[in-house]
Protein backbone atom coordinates (compact mmCIF):
# COMPACT_ATOMS: atom_id res chain seq x y z
CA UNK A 1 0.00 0.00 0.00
CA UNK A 2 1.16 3.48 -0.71
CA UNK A 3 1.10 6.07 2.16
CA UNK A 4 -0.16 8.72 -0.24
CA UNK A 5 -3.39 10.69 0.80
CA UNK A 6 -5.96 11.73 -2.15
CA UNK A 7 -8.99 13.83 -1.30
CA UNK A 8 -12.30 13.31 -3.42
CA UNK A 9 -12.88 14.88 -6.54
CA UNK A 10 -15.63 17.71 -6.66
CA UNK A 11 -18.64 16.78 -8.44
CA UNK A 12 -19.29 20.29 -10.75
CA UNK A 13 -21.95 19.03 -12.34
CA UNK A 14 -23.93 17.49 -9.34
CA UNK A 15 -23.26 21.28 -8.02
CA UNK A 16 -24.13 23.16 -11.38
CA UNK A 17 -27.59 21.02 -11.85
CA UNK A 18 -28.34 21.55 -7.72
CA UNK A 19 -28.31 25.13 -8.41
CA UNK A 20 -30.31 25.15 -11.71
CA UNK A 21 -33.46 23.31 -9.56
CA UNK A 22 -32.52 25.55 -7.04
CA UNK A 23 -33.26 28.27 -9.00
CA UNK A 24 -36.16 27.16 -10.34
CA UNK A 25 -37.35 26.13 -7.30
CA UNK A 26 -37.05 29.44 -6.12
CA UNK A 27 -38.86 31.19 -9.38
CA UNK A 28 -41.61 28.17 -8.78
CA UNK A 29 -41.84 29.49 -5.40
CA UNK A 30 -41.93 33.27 -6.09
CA UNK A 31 -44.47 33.13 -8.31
CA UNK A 32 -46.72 31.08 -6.10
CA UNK A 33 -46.23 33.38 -3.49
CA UNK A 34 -47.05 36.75 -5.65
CA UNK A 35 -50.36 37.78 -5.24
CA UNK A 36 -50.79 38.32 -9.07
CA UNK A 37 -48.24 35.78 -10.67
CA UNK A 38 -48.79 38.00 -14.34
CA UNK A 39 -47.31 41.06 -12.76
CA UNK A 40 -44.07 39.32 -12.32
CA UNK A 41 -43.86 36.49 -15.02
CA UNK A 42 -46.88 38.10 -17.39
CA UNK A 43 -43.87 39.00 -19.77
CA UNK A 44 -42.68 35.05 -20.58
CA UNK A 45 -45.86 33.94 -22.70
CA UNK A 46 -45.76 36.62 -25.40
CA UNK A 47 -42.02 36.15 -25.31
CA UNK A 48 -41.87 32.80 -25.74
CA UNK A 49 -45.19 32.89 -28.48
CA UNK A 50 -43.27 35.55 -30.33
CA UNK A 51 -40.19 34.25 -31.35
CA UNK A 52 -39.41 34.31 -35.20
CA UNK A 53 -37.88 32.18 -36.99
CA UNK A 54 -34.84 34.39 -37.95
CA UNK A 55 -34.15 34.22 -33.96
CA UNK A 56 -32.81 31.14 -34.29
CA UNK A 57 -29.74 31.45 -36.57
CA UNK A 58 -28.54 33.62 -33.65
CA UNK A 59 -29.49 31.56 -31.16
CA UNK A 60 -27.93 28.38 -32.24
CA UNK A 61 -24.13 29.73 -32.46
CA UNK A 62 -24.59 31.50 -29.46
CA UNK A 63 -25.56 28.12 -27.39
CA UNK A 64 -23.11 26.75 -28.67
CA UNK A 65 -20.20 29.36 -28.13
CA UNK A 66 -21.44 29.44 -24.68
CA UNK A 67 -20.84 25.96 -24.35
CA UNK A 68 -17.35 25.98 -25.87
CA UNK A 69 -16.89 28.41 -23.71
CA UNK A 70 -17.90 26.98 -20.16
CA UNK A 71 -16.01 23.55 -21.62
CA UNK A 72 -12.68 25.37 -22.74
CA UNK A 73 -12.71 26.83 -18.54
CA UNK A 74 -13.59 23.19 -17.43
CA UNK A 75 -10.51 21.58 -19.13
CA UNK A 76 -8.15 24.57 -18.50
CA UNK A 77 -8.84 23.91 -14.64
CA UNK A 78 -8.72 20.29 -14.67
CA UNK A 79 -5.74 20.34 -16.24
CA UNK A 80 -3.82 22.88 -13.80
CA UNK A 81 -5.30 20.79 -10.85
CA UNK A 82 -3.45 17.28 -12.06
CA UNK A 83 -0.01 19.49 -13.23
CA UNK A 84 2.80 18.07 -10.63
CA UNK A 85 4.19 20.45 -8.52
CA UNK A 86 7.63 22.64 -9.22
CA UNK A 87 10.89 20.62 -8.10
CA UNK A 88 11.54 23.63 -5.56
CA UNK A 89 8.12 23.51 -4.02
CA UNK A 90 8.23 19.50 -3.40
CA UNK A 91 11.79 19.96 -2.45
CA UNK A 92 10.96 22.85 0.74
CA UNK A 93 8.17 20.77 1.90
CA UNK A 94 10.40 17.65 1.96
CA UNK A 95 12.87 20.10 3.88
CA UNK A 96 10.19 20.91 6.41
CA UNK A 97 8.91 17.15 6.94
CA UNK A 98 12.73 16.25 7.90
């Protein structure tokens, strides 16, 4: 057996989906709780039931961007976390385990 320690891995997407319900959770509850639910969300139905067509050639690349995007930050930090440490760093805390 090796007497190296290794903590857990975070779980991003457990945390990025627990916040999504939690957010809609929290609009769910909102408008429930408004006395007259059109004052505050009255706006969504003629958005949504107006869209054009044209909307979606923008809408498309700009998912998708947005994606690249939020995957290009993903890999950048998972790669700097598993990156060994500098020689001179493992070599001073060698010097202060001695």
């Amino acid at each position: 057996m090796s007497d190296t320690k290794t903590q857990p891995g975070t779980r991003w997407a457990g945390i990025v989906w627990g916040a999504l319900f939690a957010l809609a959770a929290g609009a769910g509850i909102l408008i429930l709780a408004v006395p007259d639910p059109d004052a505050v969300a009255g706006w969504i139905r003629p958005m949504l039931f107006g869209l054009r067509p044209e909307w979606f050639g923008a809408v498309v690349p700009l998912t998708i961007g947005a994606l690249v995007i939020a995957l290009g930050v993903y890999f950048v930090v998972r790669r700097e976390r598993g990156r060994p440490a500098p020689a001179a760093a493992v070599e001073a805390d060698a010097a202060q385990d001695a």
